[in-house]
N, C-alpha and C. Protein backbone atom coordinates (compact mmCIF):
# COMPACT_ATOMS: atom_id res chain seq x y z
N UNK A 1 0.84 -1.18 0.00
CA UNK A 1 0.00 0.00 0.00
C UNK A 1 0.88 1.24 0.00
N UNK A 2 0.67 1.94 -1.02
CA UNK A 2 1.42 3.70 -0.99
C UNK A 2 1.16 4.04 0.50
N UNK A 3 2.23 5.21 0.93
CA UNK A 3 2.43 6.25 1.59
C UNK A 3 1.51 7.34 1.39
N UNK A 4 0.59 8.05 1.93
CA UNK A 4 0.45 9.48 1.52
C UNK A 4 1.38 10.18 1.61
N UNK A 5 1.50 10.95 0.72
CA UNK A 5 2.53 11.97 0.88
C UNK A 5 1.89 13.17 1.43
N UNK A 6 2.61 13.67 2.13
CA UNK A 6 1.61 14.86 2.90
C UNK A 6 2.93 15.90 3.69
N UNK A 7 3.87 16.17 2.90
CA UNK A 7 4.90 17.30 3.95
C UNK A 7 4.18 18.13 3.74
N UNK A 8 4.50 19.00 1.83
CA UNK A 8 4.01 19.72 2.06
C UNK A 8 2.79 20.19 0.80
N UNK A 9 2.06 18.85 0.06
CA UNK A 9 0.58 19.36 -0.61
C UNK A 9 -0.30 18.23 0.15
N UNK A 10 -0.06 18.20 1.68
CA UNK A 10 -0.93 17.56 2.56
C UNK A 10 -2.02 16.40 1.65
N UNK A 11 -1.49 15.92 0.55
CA UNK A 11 -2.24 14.89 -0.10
C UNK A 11 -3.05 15.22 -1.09
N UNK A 12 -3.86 16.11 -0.24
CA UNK A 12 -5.48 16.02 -1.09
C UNK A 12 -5.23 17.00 -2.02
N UNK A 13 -5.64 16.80 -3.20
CA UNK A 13 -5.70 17.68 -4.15
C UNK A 13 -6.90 17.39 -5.44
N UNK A 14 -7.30 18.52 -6.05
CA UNK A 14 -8.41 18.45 -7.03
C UNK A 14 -7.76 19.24 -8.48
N UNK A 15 -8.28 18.39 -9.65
CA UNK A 15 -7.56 18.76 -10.57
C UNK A 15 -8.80 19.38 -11.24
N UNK A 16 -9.28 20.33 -11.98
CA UNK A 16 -10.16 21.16 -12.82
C UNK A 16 -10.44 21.16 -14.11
N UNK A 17 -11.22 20.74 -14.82
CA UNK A 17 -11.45 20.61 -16.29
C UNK A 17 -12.67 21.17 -16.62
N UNK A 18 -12.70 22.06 -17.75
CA UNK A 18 -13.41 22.20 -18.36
C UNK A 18 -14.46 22.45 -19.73
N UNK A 19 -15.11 21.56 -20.15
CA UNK A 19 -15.13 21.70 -21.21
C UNK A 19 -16.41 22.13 -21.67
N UNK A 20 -16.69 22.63 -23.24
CA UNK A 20 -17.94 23.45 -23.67
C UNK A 20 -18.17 22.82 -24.85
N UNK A 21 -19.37 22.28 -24.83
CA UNK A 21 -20.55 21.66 -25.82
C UNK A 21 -21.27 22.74 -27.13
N UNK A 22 -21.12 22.33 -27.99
CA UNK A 22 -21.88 23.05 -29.10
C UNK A 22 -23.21 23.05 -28.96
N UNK A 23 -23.69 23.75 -29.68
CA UNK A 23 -25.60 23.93 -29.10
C UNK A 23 -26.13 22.89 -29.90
N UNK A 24 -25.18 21.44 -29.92
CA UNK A 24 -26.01 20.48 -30.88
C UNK A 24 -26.38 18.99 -30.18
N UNK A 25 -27.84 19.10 -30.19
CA UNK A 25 -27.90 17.55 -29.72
C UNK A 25 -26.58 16.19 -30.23
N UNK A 26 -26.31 15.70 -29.04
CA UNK A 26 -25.50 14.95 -29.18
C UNK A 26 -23.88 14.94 -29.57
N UNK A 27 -23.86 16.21 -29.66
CA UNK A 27 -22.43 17.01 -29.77
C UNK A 27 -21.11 16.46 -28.84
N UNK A 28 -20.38 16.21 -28.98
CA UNK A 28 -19.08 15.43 -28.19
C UNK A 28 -17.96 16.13 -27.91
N UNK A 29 -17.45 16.43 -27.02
CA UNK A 29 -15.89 17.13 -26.65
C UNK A 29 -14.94 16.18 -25.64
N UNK A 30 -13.39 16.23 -26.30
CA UNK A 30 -13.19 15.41 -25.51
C UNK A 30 -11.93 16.05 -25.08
N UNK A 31 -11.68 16.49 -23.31
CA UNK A 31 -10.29 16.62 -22.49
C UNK A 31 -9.98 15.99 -21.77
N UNK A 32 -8.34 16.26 -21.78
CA UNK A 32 -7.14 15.45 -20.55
C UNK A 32 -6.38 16.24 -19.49
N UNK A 33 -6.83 15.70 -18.59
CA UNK A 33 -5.89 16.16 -17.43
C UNK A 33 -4.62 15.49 -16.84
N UNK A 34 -3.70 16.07 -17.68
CA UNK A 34 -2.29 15.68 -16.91
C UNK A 34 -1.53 15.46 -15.69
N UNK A 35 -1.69 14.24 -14.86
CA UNK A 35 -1.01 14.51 -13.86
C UNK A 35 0.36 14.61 -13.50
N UNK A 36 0.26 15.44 -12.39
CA UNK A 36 1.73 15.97 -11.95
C UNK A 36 2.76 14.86 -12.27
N UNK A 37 4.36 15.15 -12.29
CA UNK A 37 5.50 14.31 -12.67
C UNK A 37 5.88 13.66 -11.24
N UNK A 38 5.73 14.11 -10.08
CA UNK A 38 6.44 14.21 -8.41
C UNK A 38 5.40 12.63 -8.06
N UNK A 39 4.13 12.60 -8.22
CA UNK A 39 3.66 11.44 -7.66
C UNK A 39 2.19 11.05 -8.34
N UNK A 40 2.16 9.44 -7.70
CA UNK A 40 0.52 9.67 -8.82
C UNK A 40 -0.78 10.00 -8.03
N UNK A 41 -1.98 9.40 -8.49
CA UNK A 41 -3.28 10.43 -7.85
C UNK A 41 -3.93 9.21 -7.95
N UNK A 42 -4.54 9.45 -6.81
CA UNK A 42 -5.51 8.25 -6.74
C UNK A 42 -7.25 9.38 -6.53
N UNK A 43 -8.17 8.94 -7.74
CA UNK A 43 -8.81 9.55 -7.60
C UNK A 43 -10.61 8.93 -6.72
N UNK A 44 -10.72 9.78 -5.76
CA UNK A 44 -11.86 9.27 -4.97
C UNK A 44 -13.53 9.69 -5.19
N UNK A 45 -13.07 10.86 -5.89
CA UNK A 45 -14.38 11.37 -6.54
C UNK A 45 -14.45 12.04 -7.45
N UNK A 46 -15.08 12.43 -8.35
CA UNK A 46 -15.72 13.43 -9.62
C UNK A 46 -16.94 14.35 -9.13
N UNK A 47 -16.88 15.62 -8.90
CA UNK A 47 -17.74 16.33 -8.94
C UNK A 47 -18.19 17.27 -10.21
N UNK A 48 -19.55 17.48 -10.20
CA UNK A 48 -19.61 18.33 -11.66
C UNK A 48 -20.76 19.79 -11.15
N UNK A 49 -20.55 20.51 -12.15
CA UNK A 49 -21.84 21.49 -12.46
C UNK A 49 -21.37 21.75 -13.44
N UNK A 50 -23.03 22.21 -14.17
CA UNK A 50 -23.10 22.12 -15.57
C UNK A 50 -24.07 23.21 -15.83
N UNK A 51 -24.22 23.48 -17.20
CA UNK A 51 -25.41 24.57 -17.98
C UNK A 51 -26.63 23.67 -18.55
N UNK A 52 -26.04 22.42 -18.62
CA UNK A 52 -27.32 21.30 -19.30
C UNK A 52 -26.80 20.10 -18.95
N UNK A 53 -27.78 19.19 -19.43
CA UNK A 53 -27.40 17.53 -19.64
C UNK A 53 -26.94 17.32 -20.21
N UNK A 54 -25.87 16.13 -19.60
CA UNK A 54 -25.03 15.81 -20.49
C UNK A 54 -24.61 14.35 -20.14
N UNK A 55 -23.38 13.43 -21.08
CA UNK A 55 -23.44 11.85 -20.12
C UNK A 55 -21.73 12.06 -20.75
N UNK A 56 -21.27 11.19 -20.01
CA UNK A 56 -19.49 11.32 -19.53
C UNK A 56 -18.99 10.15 -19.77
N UNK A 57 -18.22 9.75 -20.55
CA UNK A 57 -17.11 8.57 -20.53
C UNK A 57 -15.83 9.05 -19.85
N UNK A 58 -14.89 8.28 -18.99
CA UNK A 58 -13.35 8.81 -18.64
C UNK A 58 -12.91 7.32 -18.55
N UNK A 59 -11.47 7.70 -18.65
CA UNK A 59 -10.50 6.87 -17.93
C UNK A 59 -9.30 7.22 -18.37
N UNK A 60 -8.18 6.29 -19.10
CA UNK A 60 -6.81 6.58 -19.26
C UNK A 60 -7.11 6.89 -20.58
N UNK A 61 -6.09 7.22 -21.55
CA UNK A 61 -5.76 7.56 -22.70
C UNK A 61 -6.02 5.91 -23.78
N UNK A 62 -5.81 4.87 -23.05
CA UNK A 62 -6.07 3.93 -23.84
C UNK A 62 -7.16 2.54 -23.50
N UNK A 63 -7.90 3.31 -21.87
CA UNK A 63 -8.60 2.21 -21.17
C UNK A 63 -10.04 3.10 -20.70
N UNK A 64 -11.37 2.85 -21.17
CA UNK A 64 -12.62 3.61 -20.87
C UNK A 64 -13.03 2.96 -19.68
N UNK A 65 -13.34 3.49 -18.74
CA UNK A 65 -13.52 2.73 -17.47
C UNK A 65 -15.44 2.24 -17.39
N UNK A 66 -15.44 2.69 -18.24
CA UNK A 66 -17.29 1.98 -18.45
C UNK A 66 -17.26 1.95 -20.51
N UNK A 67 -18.33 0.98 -20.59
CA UNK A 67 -18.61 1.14 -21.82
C UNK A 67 -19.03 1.61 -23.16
N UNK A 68 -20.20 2.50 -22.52
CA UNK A 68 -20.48 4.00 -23.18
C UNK A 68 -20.73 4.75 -21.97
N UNK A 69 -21.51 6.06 -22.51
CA UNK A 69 -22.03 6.82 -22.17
C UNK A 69 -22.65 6.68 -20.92
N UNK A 70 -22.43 7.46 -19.80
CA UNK A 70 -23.57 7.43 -19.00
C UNK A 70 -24.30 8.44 -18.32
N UNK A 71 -25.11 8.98 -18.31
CA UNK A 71 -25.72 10.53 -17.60
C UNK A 71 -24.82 10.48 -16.11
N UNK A 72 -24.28 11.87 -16.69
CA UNK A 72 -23.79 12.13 -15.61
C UNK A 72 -24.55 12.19 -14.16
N UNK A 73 -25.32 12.48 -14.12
CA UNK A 73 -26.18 12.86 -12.47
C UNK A 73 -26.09 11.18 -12.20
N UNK A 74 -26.13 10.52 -12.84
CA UNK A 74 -26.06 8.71 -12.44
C UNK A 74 -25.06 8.42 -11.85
N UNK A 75 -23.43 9.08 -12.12
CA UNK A 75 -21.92 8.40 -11.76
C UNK A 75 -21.27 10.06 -10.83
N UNK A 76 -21.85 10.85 -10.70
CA UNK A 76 -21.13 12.31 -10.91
C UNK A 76 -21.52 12.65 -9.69
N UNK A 77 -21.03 12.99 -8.69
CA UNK A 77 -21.08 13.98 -7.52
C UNK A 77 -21.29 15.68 -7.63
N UNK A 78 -22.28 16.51 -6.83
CA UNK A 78 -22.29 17.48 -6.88
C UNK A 78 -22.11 17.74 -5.41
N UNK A 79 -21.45 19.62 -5.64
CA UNK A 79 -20.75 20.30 -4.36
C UNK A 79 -22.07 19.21 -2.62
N UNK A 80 -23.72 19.33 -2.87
CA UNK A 80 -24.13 18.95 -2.23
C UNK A 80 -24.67 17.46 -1.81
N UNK A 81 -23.68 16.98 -3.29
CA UNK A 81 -24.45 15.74 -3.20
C UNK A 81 -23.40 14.61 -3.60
N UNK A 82 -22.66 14.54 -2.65
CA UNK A 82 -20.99 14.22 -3.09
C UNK A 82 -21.62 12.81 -3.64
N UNK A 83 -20.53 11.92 -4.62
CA UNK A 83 -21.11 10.38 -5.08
C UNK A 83 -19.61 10.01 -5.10
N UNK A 84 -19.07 9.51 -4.12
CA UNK A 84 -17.52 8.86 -3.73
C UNK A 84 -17.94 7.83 -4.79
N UNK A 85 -15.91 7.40 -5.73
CA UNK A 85 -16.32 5.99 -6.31
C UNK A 85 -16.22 5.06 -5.28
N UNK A 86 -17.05 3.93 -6.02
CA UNK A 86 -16.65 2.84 -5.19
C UNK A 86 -15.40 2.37 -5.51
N UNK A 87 -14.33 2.39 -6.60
CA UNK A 87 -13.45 1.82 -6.35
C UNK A 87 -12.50 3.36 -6.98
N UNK A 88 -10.87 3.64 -6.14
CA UNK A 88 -10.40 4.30 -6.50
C UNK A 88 -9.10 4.04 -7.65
N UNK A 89 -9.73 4.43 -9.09
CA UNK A 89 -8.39 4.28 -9.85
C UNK A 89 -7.15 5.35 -9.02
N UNK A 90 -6.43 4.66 -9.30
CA UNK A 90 -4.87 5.46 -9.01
C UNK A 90 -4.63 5.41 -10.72
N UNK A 91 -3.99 6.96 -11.39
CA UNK A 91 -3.47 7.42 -12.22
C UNK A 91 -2.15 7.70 -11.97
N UNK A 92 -0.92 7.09 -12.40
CA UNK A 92 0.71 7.08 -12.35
C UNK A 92 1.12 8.26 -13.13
N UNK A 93 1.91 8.79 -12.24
CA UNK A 93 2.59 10.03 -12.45
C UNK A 93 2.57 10.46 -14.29
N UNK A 94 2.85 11.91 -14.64
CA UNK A 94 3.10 11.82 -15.64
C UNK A 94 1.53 11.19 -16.93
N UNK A 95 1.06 10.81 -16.03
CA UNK A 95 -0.54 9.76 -17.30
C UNK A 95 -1.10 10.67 -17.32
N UNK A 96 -2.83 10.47 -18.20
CA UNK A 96 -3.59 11.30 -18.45
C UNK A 96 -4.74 10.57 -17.92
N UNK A 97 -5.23 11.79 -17.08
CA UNK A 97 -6.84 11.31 -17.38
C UNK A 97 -7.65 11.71 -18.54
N UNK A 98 -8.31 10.96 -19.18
CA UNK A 98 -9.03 11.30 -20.54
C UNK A 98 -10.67 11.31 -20.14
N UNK A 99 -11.65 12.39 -21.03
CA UNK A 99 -12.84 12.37 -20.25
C UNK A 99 -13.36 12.99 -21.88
N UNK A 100 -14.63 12.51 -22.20
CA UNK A 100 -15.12 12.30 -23.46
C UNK A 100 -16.81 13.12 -22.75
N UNK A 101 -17.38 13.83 -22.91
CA UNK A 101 -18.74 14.18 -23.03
C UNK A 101 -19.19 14.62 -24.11
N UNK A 102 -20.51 14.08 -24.09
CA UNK A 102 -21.90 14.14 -25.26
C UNK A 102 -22.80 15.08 -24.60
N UNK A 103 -23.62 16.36 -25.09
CA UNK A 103 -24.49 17.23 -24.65
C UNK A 103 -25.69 16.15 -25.20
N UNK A 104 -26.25 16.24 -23.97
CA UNK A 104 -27.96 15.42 -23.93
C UNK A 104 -28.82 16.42 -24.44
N UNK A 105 -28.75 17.77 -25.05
CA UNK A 105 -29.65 18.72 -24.47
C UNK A 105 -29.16 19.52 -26.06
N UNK A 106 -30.49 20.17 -26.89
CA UNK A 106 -29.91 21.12 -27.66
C UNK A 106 -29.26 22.27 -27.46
N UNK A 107 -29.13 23.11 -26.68
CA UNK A 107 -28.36 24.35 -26.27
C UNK A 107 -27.16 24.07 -25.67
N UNK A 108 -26.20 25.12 -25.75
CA UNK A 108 -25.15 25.07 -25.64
C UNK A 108 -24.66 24.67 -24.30
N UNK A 109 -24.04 23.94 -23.39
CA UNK A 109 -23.48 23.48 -22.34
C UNK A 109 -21.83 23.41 -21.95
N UNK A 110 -22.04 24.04 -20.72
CA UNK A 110 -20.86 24.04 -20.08
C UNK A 110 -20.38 23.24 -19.04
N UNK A 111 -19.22 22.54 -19.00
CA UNK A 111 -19.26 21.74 -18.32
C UNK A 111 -17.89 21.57 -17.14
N UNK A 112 -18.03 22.08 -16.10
CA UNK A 112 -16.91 21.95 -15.46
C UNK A 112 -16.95 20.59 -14.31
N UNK A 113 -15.89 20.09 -14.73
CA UNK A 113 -15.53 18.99 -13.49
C UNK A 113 -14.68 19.05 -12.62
N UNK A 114 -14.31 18.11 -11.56
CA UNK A 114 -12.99 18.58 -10.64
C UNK A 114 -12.92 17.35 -10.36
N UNK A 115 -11.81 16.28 -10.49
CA UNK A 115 -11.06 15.02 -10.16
C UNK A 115 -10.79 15.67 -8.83
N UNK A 116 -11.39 14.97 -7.65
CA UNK A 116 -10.75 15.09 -6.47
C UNK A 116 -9.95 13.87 -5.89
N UNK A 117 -9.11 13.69 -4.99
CA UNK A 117 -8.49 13.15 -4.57
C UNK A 117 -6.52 13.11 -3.54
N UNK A 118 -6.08 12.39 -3.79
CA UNK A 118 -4.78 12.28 -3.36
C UNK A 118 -3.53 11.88 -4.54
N UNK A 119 -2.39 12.49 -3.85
CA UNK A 119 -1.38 12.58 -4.17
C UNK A 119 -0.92 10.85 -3.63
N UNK A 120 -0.35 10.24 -4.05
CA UNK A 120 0.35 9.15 -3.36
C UNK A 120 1.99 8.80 -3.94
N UNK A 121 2.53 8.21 -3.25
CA UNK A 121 4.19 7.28 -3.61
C UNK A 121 4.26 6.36 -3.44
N UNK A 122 4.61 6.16 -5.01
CA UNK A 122 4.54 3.72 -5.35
C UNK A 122 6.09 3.91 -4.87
């Protein structure tokens, strides 16, 4: 089992993404969040707010951690309504998280997320 590392970014940290949907049903955008080079991240939750509906694929650059699509309010934590995963991927230094959304909704959508979690050392 990793160490937390905690001198001095006391572990916890949240990484920020955000991405913006065309005003077209079913419209797709897809970003990566790079993690730091110093250690990897084990991530414990996804929180979102948004301008519309929308459904979310993520995982690594070459591994989708579900099969398609899924509405976000189903897998996605909000500021009041946290949704911890049940299981925490750890992302190795240097990797990407990759995150694919489809707008459910004709108008334009904004979509900010935040990977929360920890810093750890393999």
């Amino acid at each position: 089992m990793p160490d937390v590392y905690s001198t001095d970014l006391q572990g916890y940290y949240t990484y920020p993404l955000q991405l913006v949907l065309a005003a077209t049903l079913n419209a797709e955008v897809s970003g990566g969040i790079q993690i730091q080079q110093g250690y990897d991240f084990e991530v414990w939750q996804i929180q979102f707010i948004s301008t519309g509906i929308f459904s979310i694929i993520w995982g690594t650059t070459n591994v989708n951690f579900m099969s398609g699509f899924v509405r976000a309010a189903n897998i996605l934590g909000t500021g009041i309504f946290p949704h911890p995963l049940p299981y925490k991927p750890v992302f190795p230094r240097g990797s990407t998280i990759a995150v694919r959304v489809r707008n459910d909704a004709a108008p334009a959508n904004t979509v900010d997320l935040a990977f929360e979690g920890r810093f750890i050392k393999s």
